[in-house]
Every structure is written in C-alpha cells, then in structure tokens.
PDB file of N, CA and C in Angstrom:
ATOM      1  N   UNK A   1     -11.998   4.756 -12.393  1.00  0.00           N
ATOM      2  CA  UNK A   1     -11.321   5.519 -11.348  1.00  0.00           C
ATOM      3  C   UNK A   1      -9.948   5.932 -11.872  1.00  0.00           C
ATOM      4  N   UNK A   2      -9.597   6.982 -11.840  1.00  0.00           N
ATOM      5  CA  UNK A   2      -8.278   7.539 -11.933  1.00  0.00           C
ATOM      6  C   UNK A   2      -6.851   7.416 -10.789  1.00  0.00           C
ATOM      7  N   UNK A   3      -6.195   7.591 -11.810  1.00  0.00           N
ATOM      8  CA  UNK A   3      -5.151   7.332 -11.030  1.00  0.00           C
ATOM      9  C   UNK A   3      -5.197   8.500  -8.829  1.00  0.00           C
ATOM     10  N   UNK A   4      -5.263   9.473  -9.133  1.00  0.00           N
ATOM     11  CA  UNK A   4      -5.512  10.765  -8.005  1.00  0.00           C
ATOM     12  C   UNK A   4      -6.369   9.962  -7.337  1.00  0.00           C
ATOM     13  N   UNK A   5      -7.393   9.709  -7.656  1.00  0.00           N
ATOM     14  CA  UNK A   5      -8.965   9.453  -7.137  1.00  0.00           C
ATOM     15  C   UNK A   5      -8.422   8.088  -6.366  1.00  0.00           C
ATOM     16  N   UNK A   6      -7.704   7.348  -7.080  1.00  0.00           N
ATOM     17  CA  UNK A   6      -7.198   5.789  -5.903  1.00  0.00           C
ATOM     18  C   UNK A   6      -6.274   6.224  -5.523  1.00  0.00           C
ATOM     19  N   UNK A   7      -4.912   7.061  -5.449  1.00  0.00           N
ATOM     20  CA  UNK A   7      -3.963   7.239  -4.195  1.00  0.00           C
ATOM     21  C   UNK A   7      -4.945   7.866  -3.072  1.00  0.00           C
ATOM     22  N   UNK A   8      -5.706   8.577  -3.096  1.00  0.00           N
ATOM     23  CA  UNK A   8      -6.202   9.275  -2.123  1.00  0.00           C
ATOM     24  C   UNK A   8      -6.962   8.712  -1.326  1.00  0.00           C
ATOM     25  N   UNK A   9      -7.661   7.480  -2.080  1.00  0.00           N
ATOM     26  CA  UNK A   9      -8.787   6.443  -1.419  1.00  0.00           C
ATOM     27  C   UNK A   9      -7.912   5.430  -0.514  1.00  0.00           C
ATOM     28  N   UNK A  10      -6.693   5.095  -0.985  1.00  0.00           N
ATOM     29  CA  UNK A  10      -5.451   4.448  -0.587  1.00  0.00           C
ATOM     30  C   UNK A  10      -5.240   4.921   0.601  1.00  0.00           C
ATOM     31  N   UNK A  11      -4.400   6.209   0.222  1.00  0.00           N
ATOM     32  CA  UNK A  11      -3.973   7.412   0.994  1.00  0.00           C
ATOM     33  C   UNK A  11      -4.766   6.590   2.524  1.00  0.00           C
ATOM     34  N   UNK A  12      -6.024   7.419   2.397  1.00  0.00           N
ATOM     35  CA  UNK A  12      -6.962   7.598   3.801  1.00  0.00           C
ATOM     36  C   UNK A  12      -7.693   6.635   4.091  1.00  0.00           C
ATOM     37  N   UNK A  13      -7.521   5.756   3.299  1.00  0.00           N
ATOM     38  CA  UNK A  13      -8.094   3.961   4.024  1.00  0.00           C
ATOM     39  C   UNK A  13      -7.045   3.320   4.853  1.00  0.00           C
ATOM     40  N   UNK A  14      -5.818   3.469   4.309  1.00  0.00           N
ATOM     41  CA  UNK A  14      -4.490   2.923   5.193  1.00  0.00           C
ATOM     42  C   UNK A  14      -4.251   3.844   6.447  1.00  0.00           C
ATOM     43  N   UNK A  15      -4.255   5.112   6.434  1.00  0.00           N
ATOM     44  CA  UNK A  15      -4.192   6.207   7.730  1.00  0.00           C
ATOM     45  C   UNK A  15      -5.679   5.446   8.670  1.00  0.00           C
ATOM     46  N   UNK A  16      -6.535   5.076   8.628  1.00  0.00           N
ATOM     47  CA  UNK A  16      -7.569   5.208   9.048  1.00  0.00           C
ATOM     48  C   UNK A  16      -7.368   3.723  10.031  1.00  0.00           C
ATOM     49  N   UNK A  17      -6.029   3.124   9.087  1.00  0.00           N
ATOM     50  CA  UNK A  17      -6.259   1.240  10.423  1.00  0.00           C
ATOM     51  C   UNK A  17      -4.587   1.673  10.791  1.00  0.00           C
ATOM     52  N   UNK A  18      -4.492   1.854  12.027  1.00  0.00           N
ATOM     53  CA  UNK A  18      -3.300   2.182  13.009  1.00  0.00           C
ATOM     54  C   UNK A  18      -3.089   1.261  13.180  1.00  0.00           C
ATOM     55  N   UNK A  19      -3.735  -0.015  13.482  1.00  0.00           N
ATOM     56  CA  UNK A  19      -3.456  -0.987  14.204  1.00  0.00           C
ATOM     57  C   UNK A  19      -2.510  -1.837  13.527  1.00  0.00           C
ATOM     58  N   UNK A  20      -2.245  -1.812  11.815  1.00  0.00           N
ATOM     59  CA  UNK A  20      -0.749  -2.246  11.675  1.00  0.00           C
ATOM     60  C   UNK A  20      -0.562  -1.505  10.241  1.00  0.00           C
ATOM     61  N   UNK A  21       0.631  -1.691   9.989  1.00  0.00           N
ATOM     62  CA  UNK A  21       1.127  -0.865   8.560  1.00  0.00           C
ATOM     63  C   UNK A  21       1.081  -1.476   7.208  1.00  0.00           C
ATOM     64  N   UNK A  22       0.570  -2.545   7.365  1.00  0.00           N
ATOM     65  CA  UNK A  22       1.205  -3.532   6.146  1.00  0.00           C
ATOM     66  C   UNK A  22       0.507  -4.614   5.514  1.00  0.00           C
ATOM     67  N   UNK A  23      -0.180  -4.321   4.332  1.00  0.00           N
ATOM     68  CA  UNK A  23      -1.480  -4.836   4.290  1.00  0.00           C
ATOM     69  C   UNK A  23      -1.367  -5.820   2.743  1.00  0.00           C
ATOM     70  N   UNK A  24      -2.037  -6.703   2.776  1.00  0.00           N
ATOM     71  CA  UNK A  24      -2.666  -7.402   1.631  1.00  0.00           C
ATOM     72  C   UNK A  24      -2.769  -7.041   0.775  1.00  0.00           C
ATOM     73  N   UNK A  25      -2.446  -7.710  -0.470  1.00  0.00           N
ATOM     74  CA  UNK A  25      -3.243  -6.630  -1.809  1.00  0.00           C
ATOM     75  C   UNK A  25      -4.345  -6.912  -1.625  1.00  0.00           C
ATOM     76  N   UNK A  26      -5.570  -7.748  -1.765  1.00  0.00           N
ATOM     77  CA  UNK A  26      -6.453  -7.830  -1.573  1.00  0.00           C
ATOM     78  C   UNK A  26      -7.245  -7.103  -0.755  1.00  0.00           C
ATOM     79  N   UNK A  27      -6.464  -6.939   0.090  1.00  0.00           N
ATOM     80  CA  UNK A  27      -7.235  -5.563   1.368  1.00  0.00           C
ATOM     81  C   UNK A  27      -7.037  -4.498   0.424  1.00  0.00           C
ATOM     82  N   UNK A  28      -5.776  -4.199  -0.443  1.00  0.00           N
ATOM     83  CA  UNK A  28      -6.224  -2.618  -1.016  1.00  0.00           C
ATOM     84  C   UNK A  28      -7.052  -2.508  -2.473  1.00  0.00           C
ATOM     85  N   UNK A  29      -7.452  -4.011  -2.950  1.00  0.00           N
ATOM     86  CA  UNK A  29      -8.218  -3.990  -3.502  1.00  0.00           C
ATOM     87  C   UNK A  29      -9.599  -3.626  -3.310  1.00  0.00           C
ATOM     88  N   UNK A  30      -9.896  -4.010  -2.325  1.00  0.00           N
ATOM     89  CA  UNK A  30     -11.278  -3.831  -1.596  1.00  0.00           C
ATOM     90  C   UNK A  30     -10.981  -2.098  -0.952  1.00  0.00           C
ATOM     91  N   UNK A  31     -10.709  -2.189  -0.729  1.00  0.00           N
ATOM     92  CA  UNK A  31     -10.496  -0.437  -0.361  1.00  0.00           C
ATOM     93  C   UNK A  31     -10.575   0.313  -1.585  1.00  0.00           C
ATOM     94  N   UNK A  32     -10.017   0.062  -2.579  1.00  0.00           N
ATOM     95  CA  UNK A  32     -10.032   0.679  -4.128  1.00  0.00           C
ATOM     96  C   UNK A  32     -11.753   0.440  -4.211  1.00  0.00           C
ATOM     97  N   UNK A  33     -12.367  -1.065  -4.341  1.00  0.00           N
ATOM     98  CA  UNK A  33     -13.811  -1.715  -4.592  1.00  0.00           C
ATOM     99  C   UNK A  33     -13.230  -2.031  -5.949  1.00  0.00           C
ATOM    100  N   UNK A  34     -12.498  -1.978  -6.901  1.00  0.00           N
ATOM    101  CA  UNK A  34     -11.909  -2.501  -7.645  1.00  0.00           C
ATOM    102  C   UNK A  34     -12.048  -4.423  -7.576  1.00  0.00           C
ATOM    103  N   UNK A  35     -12.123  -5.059  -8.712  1.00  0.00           N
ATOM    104  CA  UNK A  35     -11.547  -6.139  -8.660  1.00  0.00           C
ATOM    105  C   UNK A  35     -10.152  -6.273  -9.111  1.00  0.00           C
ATOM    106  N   UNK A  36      -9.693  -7.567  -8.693  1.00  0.00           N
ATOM    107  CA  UNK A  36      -7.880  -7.592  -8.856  1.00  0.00           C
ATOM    108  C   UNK A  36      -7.031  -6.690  -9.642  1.00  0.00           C
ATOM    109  N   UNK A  37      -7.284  -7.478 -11.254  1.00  0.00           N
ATOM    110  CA  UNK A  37      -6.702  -6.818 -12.363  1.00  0.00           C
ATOM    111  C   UNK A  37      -6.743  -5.493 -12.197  1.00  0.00           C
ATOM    112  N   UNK A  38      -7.711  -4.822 -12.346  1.00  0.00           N
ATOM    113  CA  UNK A  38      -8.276  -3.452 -12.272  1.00  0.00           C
ATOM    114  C   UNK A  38      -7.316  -2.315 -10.834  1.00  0.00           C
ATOM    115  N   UNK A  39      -7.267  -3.028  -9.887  1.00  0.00           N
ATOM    116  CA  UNK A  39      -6.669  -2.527  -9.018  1.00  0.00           C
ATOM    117  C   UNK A  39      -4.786  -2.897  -9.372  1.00  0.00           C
ATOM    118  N   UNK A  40      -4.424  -3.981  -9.710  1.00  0.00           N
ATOM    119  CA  UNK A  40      -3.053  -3.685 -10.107  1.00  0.00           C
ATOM    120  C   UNK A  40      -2.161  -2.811 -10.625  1.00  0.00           C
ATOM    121  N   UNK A  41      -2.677  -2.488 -11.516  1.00  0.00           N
ATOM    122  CA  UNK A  41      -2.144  -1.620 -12.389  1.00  0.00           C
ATOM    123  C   UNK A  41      -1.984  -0.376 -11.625  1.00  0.00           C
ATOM    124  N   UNK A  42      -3.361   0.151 -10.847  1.00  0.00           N
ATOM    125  CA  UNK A  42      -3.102   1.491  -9.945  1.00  0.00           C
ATOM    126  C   UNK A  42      -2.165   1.353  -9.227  1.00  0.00           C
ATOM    127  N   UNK A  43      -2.178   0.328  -7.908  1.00  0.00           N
ATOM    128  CA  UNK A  43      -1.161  -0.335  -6.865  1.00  0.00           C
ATOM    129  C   UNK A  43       0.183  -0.121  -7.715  1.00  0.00           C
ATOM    130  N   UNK A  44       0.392  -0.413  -8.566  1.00  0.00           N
ATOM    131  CA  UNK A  44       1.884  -1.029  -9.054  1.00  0.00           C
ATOM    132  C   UNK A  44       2.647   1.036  -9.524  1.00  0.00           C
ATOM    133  N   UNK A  45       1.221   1.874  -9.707  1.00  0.00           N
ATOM    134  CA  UNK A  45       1.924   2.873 -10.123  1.00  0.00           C
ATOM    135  C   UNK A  45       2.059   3.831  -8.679  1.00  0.00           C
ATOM    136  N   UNK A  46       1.177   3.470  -7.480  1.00  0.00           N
ATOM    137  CA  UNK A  46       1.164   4.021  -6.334  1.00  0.00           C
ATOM    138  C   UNK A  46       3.052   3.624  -6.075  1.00  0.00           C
ATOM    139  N   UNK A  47       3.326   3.006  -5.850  1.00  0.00           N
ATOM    140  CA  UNK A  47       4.341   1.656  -5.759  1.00  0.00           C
ATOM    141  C   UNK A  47       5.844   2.724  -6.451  1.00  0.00           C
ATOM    142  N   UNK A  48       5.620   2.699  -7.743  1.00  0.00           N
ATOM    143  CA  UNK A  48       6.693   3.262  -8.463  1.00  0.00           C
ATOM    144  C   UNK A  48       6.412   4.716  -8.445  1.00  0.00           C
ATOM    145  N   UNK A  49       5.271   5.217  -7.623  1.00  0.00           N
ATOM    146  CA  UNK A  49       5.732   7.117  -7.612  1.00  0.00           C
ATOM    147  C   UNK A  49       6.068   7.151  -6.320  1.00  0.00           C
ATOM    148  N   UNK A  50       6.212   6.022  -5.110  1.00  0.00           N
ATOM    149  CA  UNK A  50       6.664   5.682  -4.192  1.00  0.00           C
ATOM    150  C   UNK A  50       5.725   6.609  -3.022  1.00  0.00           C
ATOM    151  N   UNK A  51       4.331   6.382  -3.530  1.00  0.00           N
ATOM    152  CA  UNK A  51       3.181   6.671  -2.157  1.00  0.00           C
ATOM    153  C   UNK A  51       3.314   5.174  -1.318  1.00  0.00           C
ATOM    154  N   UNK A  52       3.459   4.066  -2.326  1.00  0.00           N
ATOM    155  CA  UNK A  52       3.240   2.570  -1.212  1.00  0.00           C
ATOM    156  C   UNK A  52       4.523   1.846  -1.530  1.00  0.00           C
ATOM    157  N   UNK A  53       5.145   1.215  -0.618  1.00  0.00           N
ATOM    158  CA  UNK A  53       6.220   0.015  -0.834  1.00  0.00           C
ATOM    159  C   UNK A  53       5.375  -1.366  -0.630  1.00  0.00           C
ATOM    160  N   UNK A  54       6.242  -2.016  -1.369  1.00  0.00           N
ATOM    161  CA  UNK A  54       6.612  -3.105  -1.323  1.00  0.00           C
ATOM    162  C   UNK A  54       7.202  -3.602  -0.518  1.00  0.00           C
ATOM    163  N   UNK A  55       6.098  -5.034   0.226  1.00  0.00           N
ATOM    164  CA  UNK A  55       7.483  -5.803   1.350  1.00  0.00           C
ATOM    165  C   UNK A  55       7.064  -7.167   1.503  1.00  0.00           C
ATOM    166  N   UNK A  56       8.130  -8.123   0.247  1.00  0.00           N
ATOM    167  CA  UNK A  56       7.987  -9.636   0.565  1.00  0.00           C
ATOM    168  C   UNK A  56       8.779 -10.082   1.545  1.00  0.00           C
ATOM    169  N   UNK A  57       8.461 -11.379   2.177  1.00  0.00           N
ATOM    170  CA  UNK A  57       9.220 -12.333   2.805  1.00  0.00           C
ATOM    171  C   UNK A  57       9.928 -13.438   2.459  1.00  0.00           C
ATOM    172  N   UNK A  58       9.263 -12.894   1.161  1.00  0.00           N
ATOM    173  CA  UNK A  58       9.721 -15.012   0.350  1.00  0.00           C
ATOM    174  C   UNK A  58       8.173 -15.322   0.071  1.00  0.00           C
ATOM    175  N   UNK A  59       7.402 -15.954   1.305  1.00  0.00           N
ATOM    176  CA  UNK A  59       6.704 -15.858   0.752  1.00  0.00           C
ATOM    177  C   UNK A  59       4.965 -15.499   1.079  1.00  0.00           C
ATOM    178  N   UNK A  60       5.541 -14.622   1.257  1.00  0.00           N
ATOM    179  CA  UNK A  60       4.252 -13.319   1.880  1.00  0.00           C
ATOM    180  C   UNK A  60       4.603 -12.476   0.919  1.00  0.00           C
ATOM    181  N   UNK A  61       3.628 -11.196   0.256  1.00  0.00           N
ATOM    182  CA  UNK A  61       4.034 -10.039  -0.214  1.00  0.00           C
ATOM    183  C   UNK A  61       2.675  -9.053   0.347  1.00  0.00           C
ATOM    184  N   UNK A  62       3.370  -8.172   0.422  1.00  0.00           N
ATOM    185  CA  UNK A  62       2.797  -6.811   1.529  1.00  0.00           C
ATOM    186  C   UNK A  62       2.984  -5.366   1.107  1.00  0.00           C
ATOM    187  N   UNK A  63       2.287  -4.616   1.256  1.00  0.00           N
ATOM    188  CA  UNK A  63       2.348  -3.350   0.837  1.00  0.00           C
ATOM    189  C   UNK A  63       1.946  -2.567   1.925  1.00  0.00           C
ATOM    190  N   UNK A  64       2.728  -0.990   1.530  1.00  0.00           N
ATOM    191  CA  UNK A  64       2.225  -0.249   3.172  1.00  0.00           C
ATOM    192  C   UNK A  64       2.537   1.001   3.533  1.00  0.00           C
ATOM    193  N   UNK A  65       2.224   2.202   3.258  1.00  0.00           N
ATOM    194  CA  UNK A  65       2.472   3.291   3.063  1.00  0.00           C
ATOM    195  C   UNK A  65       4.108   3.528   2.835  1.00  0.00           C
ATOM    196  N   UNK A  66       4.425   4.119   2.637  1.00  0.00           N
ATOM    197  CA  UNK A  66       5.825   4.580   2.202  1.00  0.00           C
ATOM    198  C   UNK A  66       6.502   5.139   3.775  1.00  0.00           C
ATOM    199  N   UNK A  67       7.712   4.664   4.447  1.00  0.00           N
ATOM    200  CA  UNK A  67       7.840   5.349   5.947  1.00  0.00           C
ATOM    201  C   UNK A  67       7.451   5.315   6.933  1.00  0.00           C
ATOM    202  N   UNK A  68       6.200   4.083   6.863  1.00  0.00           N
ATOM    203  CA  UNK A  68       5.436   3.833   7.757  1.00  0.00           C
ATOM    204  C   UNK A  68       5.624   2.530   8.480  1.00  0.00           C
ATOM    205  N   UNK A  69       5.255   2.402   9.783  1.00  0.00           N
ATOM    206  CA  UNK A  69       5.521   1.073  10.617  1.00  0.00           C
ATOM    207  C   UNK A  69       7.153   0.892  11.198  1.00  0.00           C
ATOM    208  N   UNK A  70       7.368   0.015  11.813  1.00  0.00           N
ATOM    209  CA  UNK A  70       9.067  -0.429  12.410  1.00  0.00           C
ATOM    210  C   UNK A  70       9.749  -0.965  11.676  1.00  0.00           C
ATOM    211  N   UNK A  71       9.651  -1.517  10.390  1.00  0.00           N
ATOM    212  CA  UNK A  71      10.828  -1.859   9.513  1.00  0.00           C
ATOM    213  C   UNK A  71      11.272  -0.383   9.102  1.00  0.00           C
ATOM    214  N   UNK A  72      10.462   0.553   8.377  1.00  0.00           N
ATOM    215  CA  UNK A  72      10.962   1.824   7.910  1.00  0.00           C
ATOM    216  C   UNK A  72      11.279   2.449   8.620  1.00  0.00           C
ATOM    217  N   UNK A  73      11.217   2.463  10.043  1.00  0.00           N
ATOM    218  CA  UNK A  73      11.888   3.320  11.279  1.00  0.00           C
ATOM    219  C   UNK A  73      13.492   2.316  11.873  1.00  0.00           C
ATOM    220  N   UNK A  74      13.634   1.465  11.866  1.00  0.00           N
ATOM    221  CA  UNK A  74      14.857   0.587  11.751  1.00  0.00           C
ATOM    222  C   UNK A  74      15.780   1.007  10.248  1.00  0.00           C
ATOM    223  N   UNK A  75      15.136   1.109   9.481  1.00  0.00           N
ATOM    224  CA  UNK A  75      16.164   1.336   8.285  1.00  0.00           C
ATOM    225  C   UNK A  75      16.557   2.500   8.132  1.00  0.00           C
ATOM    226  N   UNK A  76      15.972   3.866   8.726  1.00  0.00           N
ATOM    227  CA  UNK A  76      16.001   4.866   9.124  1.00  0.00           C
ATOM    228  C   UNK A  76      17.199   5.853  10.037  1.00  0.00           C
ATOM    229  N   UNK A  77      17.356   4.430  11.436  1.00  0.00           N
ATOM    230  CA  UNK A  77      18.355   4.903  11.998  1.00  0.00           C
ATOM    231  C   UNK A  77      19.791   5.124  11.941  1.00  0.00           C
ATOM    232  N   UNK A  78      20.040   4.247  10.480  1.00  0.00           N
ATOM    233  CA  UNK A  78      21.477   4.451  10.455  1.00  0.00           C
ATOM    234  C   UNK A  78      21.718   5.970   9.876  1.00  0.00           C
TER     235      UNK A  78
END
C-alpha cells in the first residue's frame, strides 16, 4: 500500500466514526489491515505531513485527525 492509498483509507475510516476523534493506533492499524510495523511507518508520515496528530497523556497515546474534536477547538480560541 502506498503512502496516498493509506491517508485516504485513514482519511474516510476516521470521518466515518463521529462518535469520538481520537483513536488507538491499533484501531488505525486495522483500518489500514496492515499489521503494526507495516502501518507505522505510514501513521508516523500521515503525522509529520500533519493529516493526523498526535495526543499523549503520559500514559495513553492517541491519534486523530488534524483540527478535529474539543481539544483542537479549545486551542483554537485564543
């Protein structure tokens, strides 16, 4: 799979669950059908052309469209 071919699978698997913004890698592994390794490398370049962020807690880590959900609308308002 190419790089295009997984933002887009990304893209419209994450638009498609409203119900929250901020997902597992493992969930976007399985959305890729990728196993781990294989899906990192895509994730990490989705990440740095800034289609997906990054969002740890310490110790949770989360990913989740770029602008999307109430943390990115809070950081927004200033």
């Amino acid at each position: 799979m190419d790089q295009a071919d997984a933002t887009a699978k990304i893209v419209a698997g994450l638009q498609k669950k409203k119900s929250k913004t901020k997902f597992y890698f493992n969930e976007l592994a399985k959305i890729l059908e990728l196993k781990p390794r294989e899906a990192k490398k895509l994730i990490n370049i989705m990440v740095t052309d800034g289609v997906l962020e990054y969002w740890s807690s310490g110790s949770t880590s989360l990913y989740g469209l770029k602008g999307a959900g109430k943390q990115a609308s809070a950081e927004h308002e200033d």
